[in-house]
N, C-alpha and C. Protein backbone atom coordinates (compact mmCIF):
# COMPACT_ATOMS: atom_id res chain seq x y z
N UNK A 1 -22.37 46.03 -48.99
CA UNK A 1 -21.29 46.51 -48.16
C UNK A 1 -21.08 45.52 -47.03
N UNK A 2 -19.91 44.88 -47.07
CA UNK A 2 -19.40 44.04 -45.93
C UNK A 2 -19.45 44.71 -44.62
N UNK A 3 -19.81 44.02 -43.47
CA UNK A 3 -19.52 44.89 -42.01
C UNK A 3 -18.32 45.03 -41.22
N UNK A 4 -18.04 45.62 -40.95
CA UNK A 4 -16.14 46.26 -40.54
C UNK A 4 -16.32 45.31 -39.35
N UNK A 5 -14.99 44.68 -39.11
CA UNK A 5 -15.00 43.96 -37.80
C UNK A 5 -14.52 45.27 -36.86
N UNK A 6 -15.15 44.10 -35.77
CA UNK A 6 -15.23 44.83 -34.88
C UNK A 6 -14.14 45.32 -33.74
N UNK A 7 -13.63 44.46 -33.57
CA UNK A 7 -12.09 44.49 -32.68
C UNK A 7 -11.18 45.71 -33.63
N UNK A 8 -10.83 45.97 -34.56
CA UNK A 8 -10.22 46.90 -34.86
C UNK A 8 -10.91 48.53 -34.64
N UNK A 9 -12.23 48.31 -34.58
CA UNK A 9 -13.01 49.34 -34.26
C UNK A 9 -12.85 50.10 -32.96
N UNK A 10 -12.56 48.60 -32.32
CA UNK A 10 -12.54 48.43 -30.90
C UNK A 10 -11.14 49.82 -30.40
N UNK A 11 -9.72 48.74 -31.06
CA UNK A 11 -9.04 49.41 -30.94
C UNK A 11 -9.03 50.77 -31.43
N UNK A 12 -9.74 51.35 -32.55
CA UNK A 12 -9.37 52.87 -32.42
C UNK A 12 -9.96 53.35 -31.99
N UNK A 13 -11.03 53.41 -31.57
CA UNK A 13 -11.30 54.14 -30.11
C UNK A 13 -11.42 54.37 -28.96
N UNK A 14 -10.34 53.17 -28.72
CA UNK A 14 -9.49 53.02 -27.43
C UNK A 14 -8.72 53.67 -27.61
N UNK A 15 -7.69 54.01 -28.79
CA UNK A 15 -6.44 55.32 -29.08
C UNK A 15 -6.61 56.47 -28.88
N UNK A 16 -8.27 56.60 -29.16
CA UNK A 16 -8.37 57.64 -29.27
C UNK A 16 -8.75 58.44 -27.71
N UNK A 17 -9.24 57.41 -27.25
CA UNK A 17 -9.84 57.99 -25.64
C UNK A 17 -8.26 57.56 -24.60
N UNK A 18 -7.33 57.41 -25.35
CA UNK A 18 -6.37 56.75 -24.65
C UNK A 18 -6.41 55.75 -23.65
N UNK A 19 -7.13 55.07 -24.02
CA UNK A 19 -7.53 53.71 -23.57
C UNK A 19 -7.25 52.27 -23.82
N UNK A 20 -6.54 51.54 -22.98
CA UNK A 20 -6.09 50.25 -23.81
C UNK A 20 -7.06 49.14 -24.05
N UNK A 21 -6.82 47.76 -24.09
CA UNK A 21 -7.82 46.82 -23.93
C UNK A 21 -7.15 45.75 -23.20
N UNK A 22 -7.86 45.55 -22.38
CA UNK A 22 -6.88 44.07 -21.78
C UNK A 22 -7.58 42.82 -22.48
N UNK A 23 -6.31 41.96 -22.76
CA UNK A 23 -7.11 40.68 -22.75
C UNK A 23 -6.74 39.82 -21.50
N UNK A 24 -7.69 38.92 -21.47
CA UNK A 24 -7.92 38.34 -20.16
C UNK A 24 -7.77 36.29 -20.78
N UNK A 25 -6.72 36.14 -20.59
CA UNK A 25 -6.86 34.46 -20.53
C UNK A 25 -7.64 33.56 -20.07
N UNK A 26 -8.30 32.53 -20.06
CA UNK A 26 -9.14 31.87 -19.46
C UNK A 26 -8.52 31.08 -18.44
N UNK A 27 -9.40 31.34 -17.24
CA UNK A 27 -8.58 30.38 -15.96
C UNK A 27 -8.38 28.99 -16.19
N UNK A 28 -7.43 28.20 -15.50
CA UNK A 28 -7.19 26.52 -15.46
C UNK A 28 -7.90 26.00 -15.03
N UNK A 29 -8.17 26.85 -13.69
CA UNK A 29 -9.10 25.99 -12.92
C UNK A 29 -10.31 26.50 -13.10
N UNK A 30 -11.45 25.60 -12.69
CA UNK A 30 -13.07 25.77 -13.13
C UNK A 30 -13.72 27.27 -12.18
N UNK A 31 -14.94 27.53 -12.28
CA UNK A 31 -14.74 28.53 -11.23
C UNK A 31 -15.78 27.31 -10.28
N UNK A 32 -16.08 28.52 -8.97
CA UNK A 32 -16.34 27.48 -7.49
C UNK A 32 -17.26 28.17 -8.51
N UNK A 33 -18.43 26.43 -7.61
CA UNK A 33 -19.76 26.70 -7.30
C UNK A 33 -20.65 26.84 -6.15
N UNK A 34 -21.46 27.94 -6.16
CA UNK A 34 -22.16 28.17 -5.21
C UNK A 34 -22.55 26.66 -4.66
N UNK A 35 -22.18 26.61 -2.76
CA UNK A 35 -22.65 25.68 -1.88
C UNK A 35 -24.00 25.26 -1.80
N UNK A 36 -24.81 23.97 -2.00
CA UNK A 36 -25.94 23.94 -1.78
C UNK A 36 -26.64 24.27 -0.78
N UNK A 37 -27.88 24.89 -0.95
CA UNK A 37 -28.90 24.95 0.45
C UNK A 37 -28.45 23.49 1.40
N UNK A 38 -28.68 23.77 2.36
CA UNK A 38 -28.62 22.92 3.37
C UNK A 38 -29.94 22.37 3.03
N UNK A 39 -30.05 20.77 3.29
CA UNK A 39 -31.04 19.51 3.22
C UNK A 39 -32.16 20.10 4.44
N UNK A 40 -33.07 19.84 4.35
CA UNK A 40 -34.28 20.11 5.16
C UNK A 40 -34.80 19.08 5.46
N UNK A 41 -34.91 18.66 7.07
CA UNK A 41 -35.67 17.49 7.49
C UNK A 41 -37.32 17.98 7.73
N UNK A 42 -38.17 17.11 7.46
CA UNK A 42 -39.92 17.92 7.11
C UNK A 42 -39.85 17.72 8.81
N UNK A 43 -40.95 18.11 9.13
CA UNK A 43 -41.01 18.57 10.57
C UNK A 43 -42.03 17.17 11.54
N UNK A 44 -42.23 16.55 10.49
CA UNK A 44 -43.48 15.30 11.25
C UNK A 44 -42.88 14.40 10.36
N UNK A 45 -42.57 13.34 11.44
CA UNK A 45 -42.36 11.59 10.30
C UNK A 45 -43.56 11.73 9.05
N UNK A 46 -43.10 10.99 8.07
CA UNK A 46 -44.59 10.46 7.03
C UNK A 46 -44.92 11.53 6.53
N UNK A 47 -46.09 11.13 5.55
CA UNK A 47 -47.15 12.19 4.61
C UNK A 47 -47.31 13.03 5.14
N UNK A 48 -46.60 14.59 4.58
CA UNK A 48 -47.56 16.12 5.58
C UNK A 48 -48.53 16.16 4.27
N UNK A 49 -49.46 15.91 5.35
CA UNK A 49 -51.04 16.39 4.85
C UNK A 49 -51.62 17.67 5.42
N UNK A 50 -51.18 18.76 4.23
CA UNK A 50 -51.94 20.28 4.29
C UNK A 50 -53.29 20.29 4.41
N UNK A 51 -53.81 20.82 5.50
CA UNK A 51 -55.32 20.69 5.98
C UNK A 51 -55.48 22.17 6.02
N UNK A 52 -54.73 23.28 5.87
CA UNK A 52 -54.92 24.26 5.93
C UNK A 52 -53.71 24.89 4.77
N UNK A 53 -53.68 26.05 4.12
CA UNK A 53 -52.65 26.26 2.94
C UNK A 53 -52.03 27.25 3.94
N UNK A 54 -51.00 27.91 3.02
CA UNK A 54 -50.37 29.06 3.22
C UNK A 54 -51.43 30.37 2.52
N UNK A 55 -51.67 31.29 3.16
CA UNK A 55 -52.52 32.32 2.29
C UNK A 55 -53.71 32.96 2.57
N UNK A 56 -54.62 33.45 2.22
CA UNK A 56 -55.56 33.76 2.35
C UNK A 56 -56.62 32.79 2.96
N UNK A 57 -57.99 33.08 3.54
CA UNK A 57 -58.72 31.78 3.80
C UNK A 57 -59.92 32.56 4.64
N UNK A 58 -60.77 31.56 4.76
CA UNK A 58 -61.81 31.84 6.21
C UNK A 58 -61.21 31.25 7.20
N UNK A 59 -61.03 31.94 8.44
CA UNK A 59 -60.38 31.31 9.91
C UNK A 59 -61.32 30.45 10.04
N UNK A 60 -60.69 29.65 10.47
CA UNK A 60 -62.07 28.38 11.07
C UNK A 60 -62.26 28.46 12.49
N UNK A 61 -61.86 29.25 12.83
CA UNK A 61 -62.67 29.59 14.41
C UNK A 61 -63.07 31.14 14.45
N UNK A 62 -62.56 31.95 13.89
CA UNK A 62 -63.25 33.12 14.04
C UNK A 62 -63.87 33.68 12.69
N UNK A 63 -64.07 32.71 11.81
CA UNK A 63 -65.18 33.43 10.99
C UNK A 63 -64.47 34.33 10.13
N UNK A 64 -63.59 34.67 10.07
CA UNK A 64 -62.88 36.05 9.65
C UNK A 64 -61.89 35.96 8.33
N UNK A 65 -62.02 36.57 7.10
CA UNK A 65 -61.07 36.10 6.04
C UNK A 65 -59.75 36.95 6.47
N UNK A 66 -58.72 36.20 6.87
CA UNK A 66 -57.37 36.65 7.01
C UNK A 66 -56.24 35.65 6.39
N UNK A 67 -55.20 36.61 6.44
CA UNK A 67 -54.32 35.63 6.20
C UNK A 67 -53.46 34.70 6.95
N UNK A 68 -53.07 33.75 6.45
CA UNK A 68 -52.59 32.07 7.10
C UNK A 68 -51.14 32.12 6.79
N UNK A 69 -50.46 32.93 7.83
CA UNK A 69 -48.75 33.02 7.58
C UNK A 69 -48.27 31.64 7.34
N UNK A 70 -48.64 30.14 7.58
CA UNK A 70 -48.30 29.25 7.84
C UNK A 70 -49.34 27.83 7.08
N UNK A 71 -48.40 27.01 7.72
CA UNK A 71 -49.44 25.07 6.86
C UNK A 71 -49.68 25.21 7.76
N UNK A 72 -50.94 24.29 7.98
CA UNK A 72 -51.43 23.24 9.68
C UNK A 72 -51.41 22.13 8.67
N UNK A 73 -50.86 21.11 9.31
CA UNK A 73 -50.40 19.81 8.83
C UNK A 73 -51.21 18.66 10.08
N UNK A 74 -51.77 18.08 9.15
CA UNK A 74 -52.48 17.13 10.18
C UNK A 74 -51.44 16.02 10.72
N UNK A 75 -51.72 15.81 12.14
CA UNK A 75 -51.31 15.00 12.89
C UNK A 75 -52.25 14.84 14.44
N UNK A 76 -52.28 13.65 14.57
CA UNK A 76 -53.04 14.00 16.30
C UNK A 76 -52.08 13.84 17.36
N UNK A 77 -52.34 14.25 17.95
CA UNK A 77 -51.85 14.77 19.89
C UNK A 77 -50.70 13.60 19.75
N UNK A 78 -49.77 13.85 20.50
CA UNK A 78 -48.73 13.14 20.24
C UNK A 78 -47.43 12.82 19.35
N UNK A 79 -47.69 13.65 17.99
CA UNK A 79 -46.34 12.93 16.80
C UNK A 79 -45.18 13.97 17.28
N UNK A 80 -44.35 13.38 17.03
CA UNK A 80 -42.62 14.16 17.50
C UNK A 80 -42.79 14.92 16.35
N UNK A 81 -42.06 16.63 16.77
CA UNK A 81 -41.71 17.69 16.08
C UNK A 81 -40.33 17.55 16.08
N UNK A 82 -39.79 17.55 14.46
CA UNK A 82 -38.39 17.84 14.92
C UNK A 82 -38.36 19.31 13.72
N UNK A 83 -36.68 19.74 13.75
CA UNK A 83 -36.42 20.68 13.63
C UNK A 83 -35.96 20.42 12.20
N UNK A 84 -36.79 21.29 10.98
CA UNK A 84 -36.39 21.31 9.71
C UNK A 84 -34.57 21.40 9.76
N UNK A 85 -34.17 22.51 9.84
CA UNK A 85 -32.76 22.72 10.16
C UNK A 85 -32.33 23.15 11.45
N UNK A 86 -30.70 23.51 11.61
CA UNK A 86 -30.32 23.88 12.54
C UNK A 86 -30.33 25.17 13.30
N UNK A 87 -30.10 25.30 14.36
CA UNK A 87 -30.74 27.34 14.71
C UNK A 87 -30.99 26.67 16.31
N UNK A 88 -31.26 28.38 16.63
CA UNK A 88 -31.24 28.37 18.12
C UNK A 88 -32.88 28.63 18.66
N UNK A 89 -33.35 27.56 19.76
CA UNK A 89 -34.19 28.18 20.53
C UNK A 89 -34.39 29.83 20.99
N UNK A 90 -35.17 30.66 19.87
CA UNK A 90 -35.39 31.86 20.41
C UNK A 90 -36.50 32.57 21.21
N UNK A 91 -37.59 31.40 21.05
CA UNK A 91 -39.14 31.58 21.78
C UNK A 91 -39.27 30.45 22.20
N UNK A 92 -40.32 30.37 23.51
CA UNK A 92 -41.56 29.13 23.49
C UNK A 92 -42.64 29.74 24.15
N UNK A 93 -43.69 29.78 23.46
CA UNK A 93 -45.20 30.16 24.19
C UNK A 93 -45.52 28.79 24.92
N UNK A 94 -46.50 29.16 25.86
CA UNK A 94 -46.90 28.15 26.67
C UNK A 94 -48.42 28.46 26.68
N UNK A 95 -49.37 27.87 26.49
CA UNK A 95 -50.48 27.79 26.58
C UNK A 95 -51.24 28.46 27.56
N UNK A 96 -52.35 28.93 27.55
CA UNK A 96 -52.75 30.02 28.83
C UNK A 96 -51.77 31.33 28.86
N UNK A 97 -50.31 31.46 28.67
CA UNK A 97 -49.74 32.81 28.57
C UNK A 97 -50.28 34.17 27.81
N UNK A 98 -49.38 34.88 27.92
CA UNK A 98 -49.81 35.66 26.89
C UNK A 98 -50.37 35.82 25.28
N UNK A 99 -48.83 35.07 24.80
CA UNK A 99 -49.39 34.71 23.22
C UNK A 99 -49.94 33.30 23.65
N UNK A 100 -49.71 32.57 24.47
CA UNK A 100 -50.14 31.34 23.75
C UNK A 100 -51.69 30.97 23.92
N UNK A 101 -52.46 31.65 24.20
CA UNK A 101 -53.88 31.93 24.25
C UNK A 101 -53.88 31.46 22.61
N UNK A 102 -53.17 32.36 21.59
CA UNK A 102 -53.51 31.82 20.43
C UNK A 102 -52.44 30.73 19.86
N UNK A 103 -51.24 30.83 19.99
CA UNK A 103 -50.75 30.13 19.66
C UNK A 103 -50.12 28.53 20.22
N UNK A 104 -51.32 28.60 21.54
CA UNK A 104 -50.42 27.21 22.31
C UNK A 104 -49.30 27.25 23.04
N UNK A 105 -48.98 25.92 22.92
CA UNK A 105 -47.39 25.72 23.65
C UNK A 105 -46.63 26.08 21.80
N UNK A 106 -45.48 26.61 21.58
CA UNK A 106 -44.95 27.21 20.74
C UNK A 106 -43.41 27.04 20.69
N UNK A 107 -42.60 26.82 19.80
CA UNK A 107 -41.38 26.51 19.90
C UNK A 107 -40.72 27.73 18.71
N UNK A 108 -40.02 28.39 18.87
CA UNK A 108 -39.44 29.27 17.56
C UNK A 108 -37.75 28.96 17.44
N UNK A 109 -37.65 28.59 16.42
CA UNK A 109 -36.10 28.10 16.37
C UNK A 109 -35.58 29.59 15.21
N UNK A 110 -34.45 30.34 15.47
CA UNK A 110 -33.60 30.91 14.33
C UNK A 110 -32.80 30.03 13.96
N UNK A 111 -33.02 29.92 12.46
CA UNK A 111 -31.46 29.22 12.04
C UNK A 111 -30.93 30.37 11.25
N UNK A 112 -30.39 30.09 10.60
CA UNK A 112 -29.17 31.16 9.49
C UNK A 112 -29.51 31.74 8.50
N UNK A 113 -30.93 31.63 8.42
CA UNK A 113 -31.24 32.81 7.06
C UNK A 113 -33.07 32.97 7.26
N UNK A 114 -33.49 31.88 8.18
CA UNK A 114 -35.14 32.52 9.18
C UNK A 114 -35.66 31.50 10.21
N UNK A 115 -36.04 32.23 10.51
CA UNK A 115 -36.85 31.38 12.15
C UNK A 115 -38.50 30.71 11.48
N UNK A 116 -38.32 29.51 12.36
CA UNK A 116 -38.82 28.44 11.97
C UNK A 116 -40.41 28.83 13.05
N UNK A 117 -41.22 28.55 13.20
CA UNK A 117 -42.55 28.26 14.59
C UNK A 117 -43.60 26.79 14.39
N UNK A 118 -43.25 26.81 15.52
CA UNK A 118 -44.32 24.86 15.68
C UNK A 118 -45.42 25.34 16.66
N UNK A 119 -46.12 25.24 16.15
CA UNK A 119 -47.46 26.13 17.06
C UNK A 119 -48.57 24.83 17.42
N UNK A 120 -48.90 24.97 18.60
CA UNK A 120 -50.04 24.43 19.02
C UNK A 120 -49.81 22.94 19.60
N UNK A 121 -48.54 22.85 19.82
CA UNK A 121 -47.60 21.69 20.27
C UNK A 121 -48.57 21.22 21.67
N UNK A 122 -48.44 19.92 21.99
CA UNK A 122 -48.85 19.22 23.11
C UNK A 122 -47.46 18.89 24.49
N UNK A 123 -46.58 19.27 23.75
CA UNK A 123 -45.36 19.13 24.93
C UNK A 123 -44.48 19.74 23.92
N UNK A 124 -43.16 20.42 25.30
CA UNK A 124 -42.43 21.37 24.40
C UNK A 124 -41.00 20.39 25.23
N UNK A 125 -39.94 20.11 24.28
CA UNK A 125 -38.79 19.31 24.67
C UNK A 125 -37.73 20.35 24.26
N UNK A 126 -37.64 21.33 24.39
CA UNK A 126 -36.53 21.99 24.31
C UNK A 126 -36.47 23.69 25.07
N UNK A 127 -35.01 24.15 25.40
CA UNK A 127 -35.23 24.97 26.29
C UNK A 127 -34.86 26.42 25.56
N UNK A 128 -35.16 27.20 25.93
CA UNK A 128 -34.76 29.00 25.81
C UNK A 128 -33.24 28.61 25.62
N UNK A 129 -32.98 29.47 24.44
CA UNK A 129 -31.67 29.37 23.97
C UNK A 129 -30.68 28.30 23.72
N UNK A 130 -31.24 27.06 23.69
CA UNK A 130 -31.01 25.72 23.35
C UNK A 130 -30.54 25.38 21.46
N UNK A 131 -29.54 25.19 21.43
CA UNK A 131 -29.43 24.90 19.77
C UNK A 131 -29.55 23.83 19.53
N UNK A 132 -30.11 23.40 18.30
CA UNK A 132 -30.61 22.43 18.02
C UNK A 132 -30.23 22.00 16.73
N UNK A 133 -30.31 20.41 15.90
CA UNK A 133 -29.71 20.44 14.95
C UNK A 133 -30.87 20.03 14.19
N UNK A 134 -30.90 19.70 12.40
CA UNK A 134 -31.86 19.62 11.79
C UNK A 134 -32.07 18.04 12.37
N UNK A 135 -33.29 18.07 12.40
CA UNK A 135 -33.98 16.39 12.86
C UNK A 135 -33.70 16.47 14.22
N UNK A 136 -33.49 17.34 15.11
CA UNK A 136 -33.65 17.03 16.88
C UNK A 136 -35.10 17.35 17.37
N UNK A 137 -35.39 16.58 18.03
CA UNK A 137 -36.62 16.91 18.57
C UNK A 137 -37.19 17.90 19.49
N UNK A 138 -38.51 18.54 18.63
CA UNK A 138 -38.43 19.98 19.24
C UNK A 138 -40.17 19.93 20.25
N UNK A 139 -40.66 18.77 20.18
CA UNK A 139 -41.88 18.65 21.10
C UNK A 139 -42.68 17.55 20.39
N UNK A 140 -43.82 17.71 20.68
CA UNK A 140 -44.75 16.84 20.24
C UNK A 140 -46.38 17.49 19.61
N UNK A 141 -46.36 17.53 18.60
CA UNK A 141 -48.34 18.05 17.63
C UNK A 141 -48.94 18.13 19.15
N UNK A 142 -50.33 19.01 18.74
CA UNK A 142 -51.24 18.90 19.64
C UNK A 142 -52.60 19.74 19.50
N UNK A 143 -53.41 19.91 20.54
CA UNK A 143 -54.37 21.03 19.78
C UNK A 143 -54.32 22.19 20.95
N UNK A 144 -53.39 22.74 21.37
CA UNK A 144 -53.46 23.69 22.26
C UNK A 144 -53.59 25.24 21.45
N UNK A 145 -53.88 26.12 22.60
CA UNK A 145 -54.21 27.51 21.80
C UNK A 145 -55.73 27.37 20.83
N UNK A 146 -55.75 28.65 20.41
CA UNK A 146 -57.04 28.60 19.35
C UNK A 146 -56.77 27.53 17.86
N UNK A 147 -57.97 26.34 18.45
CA UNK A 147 -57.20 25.86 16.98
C UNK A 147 -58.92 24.89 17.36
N UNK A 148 -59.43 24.51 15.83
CA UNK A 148 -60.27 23.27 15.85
C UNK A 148 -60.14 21.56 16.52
N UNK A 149 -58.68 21.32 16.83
CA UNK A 149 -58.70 20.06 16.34
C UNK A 149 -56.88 20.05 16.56
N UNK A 150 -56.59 18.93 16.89
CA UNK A 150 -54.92 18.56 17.03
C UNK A 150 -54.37 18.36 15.51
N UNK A 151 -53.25 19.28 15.57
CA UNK A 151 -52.71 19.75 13.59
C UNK A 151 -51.44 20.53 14.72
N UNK A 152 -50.27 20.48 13.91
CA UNK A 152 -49.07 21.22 13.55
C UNK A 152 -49.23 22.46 12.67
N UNK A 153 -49.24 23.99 13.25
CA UNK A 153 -49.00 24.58 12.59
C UNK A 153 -47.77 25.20 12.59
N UNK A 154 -46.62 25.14 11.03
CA UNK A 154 -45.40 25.39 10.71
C UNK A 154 -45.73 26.46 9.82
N UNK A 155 -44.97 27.71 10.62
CA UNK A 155 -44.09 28.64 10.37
C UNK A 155 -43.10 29.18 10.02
N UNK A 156 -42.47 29.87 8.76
CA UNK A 156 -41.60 30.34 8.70
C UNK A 156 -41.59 31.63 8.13
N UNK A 157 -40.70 32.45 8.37
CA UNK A 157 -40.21 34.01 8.46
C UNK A 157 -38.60 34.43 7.93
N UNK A 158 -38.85 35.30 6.75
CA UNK A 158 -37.23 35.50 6.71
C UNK A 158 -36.81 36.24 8.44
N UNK A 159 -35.50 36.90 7.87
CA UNK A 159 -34.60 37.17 9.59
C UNK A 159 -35.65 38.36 9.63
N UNK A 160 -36.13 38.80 8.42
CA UNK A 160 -36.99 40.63 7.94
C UNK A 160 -37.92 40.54 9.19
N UNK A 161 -38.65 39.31 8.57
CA UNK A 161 -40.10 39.15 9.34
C UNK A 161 -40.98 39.20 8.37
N UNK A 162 -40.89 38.92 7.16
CA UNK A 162 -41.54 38.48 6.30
C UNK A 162 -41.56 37.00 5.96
N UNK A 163 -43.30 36.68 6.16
CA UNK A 163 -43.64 35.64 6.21
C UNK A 163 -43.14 34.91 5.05
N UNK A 164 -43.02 33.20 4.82
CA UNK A 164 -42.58 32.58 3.58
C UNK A 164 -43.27 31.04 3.56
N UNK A 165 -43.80 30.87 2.61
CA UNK A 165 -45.11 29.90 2.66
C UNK A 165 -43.91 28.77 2.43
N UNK A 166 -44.18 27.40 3.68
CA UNK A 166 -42.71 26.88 4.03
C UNK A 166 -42.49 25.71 2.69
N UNK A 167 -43.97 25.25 1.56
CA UNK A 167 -44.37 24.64 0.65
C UNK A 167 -42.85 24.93 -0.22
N UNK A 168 -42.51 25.74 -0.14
CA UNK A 168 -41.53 26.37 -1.25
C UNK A 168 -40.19 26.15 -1.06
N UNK A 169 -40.11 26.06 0.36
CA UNK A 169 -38.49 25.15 0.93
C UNK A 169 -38.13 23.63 0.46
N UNK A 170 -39.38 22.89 0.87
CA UNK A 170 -39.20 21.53 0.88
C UNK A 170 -38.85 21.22 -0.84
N UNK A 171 -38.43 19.34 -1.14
CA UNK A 171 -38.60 19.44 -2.85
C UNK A 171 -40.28 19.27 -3.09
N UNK A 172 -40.78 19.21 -4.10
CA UNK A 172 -41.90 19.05 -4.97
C UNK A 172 -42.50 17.59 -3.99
N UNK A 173 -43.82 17.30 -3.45
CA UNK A 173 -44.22 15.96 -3.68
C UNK A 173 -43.92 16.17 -1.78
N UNK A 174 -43.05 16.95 -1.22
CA UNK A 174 -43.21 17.06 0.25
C UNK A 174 -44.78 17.13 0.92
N UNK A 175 -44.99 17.79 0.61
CA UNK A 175 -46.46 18.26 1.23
C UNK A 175 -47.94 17.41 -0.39
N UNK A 176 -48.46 17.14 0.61
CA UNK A 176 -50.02 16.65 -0.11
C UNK A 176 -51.07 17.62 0.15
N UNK A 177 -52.44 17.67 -0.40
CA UNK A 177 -53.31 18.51 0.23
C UNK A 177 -54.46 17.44 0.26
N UNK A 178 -54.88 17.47 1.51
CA UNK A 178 -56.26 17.00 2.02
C UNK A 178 -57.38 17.50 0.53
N UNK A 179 -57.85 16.18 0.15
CA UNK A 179 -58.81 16.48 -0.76
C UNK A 179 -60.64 16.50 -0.18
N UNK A 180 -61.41 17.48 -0.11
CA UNK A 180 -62.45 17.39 0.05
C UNK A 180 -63.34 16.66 -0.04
């Protein structure tokens, strides 16, 4: 037994539910394509060398298995921070303050879909509510706050406040990991 096509099938029980069928022509023009992500400048000139992951871990100062919202990217005292993308100065901790007991001198940029954090900075070059563009300079690495040793730790957060391991923004081959 041959199989009944189907379009006539189609139509009678469209007659029957009094229902028509449209046909639909194919457009001329192509359809749009979704705009690319915006380009991401890495946050330290040169090789980021992951000295710490995104994730789970032993704290290296308090002993304690928690989790590591963020990279620490080695650099010593001194390398310019600039700003992955564009967004507004919405924080800066300052060392000795409140948060920055742990987190240092601190820079938090929002851009347009999550806020960025440069933690443990040695100088902070930008002000409260200051916008900034991708690649402007947002301070300088350092080892302030609770930390072993002078390292960049980069942060990022959707707008939620859910953390996002920043490995996954950049392309492939951005980040290295310190081998033991």
């Amino acid at each position: 037994m041959s199989p009944r096509p189907l379009v006539p099938m189609l139509l009678g029980v469209g007659a029957l539910l009094g229902v028509g069928l449209l046909a639909v022509a194919p457009s001329a023009a192509p359809s749009a394509t979704p705009s690319p992500a915006p380009k991401l400048v890495p946050p330290l000139a040169g090789r980021l060398v992951v000295t710490s992951p995104f994730g789970w871990r032993w704290h290296p100062v308090t002993g304690q298995w928690s989790r590591h919202d963020g990279l620490d990217l080695a650099a010593p005292v001194g390398v310019e921070v600039v700003a992955p993308e564009g967004g507004v100065v919405t924080r800066i901790d300052v060392a000795g303050g409140e948060r920055g007991a742990i987190n240092g001198n601190a820079v938090f940029v929002r851009a347009p879909s999550r806020v960025w954090a440069f933690l443990h900075l040695s100088r902070v070059k930008v002000a409260l509510g200051q916008t900034v563009r991708a690649g402007e300079l947002l301070g300088a690495s350092g080892a302030s706050g609770r930390v072993t040793g002078p390292h960049l730790h980069l942060q990022v957060t959707s707008l939620g406040g859910t953390p996002i391991d920043p490995t996954g923004l950049f392309p492939p081959g951005t980040f290295v990991t310190r081998s033991a």
